[in-house]
Protein backbone atom coordinates (compact mmCIF):
# COMPACT_ATOMS: atom_id res chain seq x y z
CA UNK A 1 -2.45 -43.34 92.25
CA UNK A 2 -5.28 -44.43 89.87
CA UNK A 3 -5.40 -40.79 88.71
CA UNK A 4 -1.94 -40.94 87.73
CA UNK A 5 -2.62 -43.90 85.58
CA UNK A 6 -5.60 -42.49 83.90
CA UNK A 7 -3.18 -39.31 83.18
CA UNK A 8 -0.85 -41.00 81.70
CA UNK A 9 -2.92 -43.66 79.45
CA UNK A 10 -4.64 -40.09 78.16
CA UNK A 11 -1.53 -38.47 77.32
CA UNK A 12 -0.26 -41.75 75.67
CA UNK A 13 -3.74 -42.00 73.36
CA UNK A 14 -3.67 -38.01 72.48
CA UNK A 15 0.16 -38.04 71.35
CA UNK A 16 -0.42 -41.66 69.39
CA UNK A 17 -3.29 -39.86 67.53
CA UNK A 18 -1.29 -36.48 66.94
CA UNK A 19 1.87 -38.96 65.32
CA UNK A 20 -0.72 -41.07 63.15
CA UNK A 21 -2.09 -37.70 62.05
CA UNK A 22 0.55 -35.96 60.77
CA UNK A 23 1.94 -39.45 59.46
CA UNK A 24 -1.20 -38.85 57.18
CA UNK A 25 -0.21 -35.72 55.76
CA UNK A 26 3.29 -36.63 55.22
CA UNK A 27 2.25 -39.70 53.53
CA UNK A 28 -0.06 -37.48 51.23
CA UNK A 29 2.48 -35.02 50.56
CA UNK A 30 4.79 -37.79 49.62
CA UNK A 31 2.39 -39.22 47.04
CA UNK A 32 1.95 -35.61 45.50
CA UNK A 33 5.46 -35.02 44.88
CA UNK A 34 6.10 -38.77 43.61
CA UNK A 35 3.50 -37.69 41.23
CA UNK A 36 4.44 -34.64 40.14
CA UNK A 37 8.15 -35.94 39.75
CA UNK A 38 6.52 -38.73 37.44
CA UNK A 39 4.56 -36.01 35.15
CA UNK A 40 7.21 -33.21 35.51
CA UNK A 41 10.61 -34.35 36.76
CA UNK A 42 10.15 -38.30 35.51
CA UNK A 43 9.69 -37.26 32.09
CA UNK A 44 12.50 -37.13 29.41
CA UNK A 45 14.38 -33.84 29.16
CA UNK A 46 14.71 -32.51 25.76
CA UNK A 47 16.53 -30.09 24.05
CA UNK A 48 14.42 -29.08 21.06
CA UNK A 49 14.67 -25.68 18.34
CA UNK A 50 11.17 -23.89 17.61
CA UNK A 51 10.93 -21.08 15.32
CA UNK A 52 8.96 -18.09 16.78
CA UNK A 53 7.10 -15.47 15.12
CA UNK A 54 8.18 -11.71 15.42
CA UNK A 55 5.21 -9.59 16.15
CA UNK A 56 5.38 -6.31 15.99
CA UNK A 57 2.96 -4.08 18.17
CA UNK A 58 1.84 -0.68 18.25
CA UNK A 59 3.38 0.80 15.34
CA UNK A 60 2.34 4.71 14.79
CA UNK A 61 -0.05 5.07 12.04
CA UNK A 62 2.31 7.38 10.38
CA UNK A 63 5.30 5.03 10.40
CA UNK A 64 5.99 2.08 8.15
CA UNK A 65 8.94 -0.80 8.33
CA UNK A 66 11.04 0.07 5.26
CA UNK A 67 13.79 -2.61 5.25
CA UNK A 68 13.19 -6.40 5.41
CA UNK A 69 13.99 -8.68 8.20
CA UNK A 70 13.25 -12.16 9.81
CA UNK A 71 10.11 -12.81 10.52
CA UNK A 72 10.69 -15.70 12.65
CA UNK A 73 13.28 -16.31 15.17
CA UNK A 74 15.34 -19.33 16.15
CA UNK A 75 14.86 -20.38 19.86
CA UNK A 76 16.52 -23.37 21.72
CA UNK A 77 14.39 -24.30 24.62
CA UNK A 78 14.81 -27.18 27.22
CA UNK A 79 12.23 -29.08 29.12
CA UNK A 80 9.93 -31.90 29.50
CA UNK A 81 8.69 -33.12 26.14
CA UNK A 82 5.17 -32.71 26.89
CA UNK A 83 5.78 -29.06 27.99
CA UNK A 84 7.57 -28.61 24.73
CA UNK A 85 4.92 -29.65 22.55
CA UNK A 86 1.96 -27.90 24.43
CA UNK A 87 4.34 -24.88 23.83
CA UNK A 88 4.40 -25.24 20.10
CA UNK A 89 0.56 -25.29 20.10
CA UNK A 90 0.19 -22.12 22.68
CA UNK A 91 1.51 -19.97 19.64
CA UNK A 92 4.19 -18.22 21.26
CA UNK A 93 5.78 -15.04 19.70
CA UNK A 94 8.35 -12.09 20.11
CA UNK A 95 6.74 -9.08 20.79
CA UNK A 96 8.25 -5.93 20.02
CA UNK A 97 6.45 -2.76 20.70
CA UNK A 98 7.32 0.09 18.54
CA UNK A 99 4.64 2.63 20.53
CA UNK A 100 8.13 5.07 21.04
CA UNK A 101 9.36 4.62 17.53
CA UNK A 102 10.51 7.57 15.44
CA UNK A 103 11.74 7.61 11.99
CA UNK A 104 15.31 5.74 11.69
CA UNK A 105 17.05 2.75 12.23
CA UNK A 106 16.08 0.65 15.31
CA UNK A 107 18.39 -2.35 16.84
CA UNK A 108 16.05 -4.66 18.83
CA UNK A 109 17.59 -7.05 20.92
CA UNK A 110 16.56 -10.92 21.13
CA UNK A 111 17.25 -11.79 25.11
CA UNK A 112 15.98 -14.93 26.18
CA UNK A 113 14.07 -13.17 28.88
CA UNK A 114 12.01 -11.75 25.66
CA UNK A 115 10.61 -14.94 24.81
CA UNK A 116 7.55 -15.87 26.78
CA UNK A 117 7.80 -19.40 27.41
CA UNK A 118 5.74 -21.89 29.61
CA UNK A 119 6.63 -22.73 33.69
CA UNK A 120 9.39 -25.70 33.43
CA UNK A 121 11.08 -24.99 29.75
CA UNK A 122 14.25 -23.12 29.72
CA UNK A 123 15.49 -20.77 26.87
CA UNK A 124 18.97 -22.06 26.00
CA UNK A 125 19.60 -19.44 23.10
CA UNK A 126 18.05 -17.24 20.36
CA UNK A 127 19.47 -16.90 16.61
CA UNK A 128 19.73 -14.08 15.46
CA UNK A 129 20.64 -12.00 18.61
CA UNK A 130 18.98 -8.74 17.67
CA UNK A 131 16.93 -7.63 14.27
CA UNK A 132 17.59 -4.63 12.85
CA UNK A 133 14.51 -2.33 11.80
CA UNK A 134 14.32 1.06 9.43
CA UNK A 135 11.47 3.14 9.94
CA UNK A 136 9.95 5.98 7.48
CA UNK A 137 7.56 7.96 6.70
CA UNK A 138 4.57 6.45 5.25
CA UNK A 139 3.14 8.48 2.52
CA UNK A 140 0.85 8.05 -0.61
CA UNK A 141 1.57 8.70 -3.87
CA UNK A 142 0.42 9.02 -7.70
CA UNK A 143 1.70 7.86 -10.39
CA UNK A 144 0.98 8.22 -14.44
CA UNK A 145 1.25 4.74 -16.16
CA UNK A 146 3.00 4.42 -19.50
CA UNK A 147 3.14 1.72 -22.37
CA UNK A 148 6.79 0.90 -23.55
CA UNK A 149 6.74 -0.83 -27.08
CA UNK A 150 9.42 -2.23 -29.10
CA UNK A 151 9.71 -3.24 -32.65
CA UNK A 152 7.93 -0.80 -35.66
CA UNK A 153 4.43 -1.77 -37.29
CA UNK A 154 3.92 -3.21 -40.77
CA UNK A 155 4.80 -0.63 -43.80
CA UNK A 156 2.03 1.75 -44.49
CA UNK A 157 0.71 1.41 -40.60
CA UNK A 158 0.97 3.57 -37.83
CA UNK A 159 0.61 3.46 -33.62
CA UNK A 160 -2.41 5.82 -33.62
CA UNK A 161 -3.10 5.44 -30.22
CA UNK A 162 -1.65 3.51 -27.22
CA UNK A 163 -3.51 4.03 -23.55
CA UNK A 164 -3.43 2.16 -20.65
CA UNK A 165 -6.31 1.99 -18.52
CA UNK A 166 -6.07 2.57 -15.21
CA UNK A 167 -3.66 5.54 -16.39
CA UNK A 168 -2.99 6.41 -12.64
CA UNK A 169 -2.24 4.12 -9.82
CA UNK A 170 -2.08 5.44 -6.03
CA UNK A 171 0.67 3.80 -4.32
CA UNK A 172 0.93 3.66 -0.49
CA UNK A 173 4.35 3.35 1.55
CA UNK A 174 7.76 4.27 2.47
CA UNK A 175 8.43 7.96 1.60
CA UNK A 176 12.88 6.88 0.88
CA UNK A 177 11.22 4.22 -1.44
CA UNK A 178 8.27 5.94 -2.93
CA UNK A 179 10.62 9.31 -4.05
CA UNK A 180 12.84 7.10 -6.18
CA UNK A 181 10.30 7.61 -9.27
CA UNK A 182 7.90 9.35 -10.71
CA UNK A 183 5.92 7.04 -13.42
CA UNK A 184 5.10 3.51 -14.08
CA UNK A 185 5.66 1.62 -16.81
CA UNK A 186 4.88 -1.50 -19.16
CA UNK A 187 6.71 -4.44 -19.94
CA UNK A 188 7.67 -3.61 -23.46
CA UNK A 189 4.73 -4.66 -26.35
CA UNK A 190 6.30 -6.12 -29.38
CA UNK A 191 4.80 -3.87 -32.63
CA UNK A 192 6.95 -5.86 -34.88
CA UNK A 193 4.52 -6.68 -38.13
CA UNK A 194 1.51 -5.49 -36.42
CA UNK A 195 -1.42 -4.38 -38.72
CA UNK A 196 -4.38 -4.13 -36.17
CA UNK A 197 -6.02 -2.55 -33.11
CA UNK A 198 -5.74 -4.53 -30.32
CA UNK A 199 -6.48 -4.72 -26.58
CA UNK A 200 -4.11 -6.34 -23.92
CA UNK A 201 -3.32 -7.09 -20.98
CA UNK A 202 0.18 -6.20 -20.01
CA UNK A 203 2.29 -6.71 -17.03
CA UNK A 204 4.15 -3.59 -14.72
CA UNK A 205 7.70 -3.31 -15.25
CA UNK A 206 8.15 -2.89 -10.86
CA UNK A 207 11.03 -2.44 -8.81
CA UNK A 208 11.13 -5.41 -6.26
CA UNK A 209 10.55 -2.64 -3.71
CA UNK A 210 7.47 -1.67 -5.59
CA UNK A 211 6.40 -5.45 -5.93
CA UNK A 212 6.44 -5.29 -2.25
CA UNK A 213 3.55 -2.51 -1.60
CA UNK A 214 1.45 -3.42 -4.29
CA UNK A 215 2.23 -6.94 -5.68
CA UNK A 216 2.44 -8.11 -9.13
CA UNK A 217 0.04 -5.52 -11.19
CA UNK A 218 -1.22 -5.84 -15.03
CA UNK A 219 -2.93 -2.81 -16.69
CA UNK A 220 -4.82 -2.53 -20.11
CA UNK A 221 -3.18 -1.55 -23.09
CA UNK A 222 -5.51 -0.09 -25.74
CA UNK A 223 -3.63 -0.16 -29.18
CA UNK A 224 -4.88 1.39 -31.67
CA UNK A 225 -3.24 1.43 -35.49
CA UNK A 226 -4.33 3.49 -38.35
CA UNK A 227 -3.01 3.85 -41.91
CA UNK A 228 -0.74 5.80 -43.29
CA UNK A 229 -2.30 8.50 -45.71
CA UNK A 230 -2.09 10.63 -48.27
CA UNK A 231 -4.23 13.92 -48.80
CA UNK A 232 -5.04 13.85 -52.56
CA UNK A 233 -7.43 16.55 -54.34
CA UNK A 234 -8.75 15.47 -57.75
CA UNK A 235 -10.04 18.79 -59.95
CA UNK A 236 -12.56 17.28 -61.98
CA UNK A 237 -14.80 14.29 -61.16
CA UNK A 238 -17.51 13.70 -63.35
CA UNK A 239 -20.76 13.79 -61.61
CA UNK A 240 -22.93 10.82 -62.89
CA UNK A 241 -26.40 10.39 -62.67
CA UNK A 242 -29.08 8.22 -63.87
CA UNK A 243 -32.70 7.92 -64.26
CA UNK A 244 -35.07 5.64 -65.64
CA UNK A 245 -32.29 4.43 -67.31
CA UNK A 246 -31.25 7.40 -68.70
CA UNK A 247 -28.07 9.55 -68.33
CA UNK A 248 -28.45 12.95 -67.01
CA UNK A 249 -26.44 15.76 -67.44
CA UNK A 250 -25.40 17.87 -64.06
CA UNK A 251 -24.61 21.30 -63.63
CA UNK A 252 -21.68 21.57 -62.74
CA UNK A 253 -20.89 18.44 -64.47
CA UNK A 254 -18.11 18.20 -62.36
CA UNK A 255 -16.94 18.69 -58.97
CA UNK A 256 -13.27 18.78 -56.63
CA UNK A 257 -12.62 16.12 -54.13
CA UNK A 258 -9.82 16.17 -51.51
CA UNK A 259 -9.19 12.63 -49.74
CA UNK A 260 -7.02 11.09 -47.59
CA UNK A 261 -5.64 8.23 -49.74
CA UNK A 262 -3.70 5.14 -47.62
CA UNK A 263 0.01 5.05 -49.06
CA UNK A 264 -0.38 1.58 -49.77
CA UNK A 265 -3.16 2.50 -52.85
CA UNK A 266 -0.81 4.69 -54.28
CA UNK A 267 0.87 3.57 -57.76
CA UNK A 268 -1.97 0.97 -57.89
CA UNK A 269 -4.45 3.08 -60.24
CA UNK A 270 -3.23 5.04 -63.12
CA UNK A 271 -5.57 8.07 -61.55
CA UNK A 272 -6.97 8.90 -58.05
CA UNK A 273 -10.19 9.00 -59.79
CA UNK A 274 -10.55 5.46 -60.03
CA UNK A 275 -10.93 4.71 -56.66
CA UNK A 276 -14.50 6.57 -56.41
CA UNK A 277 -17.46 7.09 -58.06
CA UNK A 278 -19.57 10.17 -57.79
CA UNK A 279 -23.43 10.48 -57.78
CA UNK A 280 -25.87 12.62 -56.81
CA UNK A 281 -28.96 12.51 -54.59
CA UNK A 282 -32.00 14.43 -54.82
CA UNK A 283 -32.63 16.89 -51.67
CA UNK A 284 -36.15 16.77 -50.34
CA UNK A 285 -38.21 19.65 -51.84
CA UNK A 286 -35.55 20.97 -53.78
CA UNK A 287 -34.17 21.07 -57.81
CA UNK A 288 -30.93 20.57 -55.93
CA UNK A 289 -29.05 16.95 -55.59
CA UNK A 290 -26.61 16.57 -52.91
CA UNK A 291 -23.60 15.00 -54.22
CA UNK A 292 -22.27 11.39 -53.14
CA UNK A 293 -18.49 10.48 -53.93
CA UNK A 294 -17.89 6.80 -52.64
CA UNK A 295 -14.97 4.65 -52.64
CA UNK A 296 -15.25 1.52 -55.09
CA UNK A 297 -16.22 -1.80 -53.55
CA UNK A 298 -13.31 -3.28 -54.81
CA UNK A 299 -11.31 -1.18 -52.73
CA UNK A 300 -9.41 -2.79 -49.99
CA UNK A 301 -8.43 0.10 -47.88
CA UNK A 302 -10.48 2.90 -46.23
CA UNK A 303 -10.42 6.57 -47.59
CA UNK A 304 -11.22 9.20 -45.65
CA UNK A 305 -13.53 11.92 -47.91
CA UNK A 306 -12.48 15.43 -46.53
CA UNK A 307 -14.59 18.00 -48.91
CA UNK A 308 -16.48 18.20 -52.12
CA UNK A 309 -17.11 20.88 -53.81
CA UNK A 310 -19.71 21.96 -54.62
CA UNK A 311 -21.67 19.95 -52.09
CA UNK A 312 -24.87 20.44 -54.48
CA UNK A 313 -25.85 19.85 -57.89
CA UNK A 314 -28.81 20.41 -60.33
CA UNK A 315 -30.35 18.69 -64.04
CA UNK A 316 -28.94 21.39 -66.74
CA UNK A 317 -32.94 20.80 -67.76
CA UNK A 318 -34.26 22.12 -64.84
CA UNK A 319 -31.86 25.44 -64.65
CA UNK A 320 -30.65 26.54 -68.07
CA UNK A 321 -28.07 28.72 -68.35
CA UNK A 322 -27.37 28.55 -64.54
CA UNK A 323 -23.95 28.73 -63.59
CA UNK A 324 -22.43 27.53 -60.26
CA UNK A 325 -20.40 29.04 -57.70
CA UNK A 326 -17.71 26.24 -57.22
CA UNK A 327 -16.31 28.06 -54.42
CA UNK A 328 -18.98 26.20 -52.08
CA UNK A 329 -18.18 23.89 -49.31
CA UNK A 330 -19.41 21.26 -47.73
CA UNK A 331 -20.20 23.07 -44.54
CA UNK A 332 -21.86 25.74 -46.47
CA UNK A 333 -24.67 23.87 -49.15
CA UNK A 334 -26.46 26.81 -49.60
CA UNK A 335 -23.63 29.05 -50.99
CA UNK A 336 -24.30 27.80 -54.25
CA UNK A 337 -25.91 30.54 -55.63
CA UNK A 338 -26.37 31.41 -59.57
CA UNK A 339 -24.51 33.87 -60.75
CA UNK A 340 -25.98 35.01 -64.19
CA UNK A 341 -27.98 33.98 -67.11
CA UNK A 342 -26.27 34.82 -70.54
CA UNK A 343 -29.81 33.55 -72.76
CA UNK A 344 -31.18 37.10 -72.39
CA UNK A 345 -31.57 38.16 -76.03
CA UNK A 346 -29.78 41.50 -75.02
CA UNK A 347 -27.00 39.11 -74.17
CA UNK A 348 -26.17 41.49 -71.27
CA UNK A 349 -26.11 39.57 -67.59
CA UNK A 350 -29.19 39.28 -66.06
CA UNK A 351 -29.77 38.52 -62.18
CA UNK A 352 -31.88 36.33 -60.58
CA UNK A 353 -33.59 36.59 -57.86
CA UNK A 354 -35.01 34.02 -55.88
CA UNK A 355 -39.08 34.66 -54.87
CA UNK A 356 -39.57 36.44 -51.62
CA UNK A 357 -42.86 36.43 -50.08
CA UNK A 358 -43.53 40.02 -48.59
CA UNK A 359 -46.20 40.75 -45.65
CA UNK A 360 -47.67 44.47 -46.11
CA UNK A 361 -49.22 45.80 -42.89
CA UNK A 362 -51.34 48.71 -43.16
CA UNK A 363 -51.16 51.28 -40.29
CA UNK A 364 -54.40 53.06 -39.02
């Protein structure tokens, strides 16, 4: 009988601690979910639009995206705020992986299973639906730069030279877009009135496709303006020369000049000879004098000298008789050469001929 008792008081005490036990764990569960329904379930549902970036991944090297499109996406999610918001911060995009892509036009859909939001938020819709992309060939490609001008220079001036430096530019990217042209230009440079050289800086005249690749691009414009000329040749200058104060007579006393003479001198003077003087400068160890034709100071234009000829003089004192080949040139200063002396009292022609030293060698 007493062991019966003892039984039963044991059972009672083992199945009152197995109840208070798992009483325990229910109670913790309990406080876990209230919890979690206060952080998760508790809060505020929100319906809230975030714009998402497009990424695109694993584009061939060979391929490039030829058309534009939306580089962000419109996505309605719902959730608990504070899910929301650490969303926003997690940077979240739209991945679309092109490793399969070939040359074409490419629909890519926007399902909400595409966007990878966090545990709790729901995708309620995506704006636009799909994106469309065009894929081509990528290929580079020169191209020669011209300078478009409008407008003429002022009267007697001329565009001499006009380059642009670079004078090539390599271009990278879509081959549809790329073969549409075949040079570069300027934005057009106003000449109008212009009398001098100049160096600028001058904006690309791009297709907004071109803008694109390479952005807004400037090049250098070297302009360059000469004057308008003239090629005069005056027969007889006089060939003036003075020493110690004294006037000395040349021979030839006079020589030919061609020049190129700016239009705008011409009709000033009342002869082309006025614009120069001519002198004549002694040549080192020589009884010649190189001759000197230079444009007046008071001269307000450039001339360009082109010849003289003859290139050399001499004093009548130091070469009597001499007469001058005025054939010579002035590439060719020694081709003035005498040609005969008439004060032989034979009066026939007599040569002369210049001293030649002469080495004898004697043979065994």
């Amino acid at each position: 009988m007493m062991k019966g008792v003892l039984r039963y008081i044991f059972k009672v005490k083992k199945l009152t601690k197995l109840v208070s036990e798992d009483w325990m764990l229910k109670f913790i569960s309990v406080g876990l979910a209230v919890v979690l329904w206060y952080f998760v379930g508790g809060e505020d549902r929100v319906d809230k639009n975030v714009m998402v970036p497009i990424e695109i991944i694993n584009l061939p090297r060979d391929l490039v995206i030829s058309n534009q499109f939306k580089k962000k996406i419109e996505v309605t999610v719902s959730g608990p705020r504070s899910l929301i918001l650490e969303m926003a911060n997690k940077s979240i995009t739209r991945q679309v992986d092109l490793s399969a892509a070939t040359p074409g036009t490419m629909v890519i859909e926007n399902d909400n299973d595409h966007i990878p939001v966090l545990r709790g938020i729901t995708v309620q819709r995506v704006t636009p639906s799909s994106i469309i992309l065009s894929l081509d060939k990528l290929i580079q490609k020169q191209y020669p730069v011209s300078a478009k001008t409008v407008g003429k220079v002022a009267d007697g001036y001329f565009v001499k030279m006009l380059k642009t430096n670079p004078d090539m530019i390599t271009i990278t990217g879509p081959l549809t877009t790329l073969s549409q042209f075949d040079e570069l230009f300027t934005k057009a440079i106003n000449l109008n009135g212009v009398k001098q050289s100049a160096q600028l800086q001058v904006p690309l005249e791009l297709d907004p496709t071109v803008v694109e690749l390479i952005g807004e691009t400037s090049v250098t414009v070297d302009l360059t303006i000469g004057l308008e000329t003239v090629t005069k040749t005056i027969e007889e200058m006089s060939v003036e020369l003075v020493v110690e104060g004294k006037q000395q007579v040349m021979r030839p006393a006079a020589v030919k000049v061609a020049a190129n003479i700016p239009k705008m001198l011409l009709g000033k003077y009342s002869s082309m000879a006025d614009l120069f003087s001519v002198t004549a400068v002694k040549v080192d160890d020589s009884d010649l004098y190189e001759v000197k034709v230079i444009p007046k100071k008071n001269i307000e234009y450039p001339i360009e000298i082109l010849s003289i000829i003859p290139t050399h003089v001499s004093l009548e004192n130091d070469n009597p008789g001499l007469v001058y080949d005025t054939k010579a040139t002035k590439k060719r200063p020694d081709s003035i050469a005498p040609i005969q002396n008439t004060s032989s009292t034979d009066n026939k022609p007599v040569l002369k001929i210049p001293r030649t030293k002469i080495k004898i060698i004697k043979n065994n």
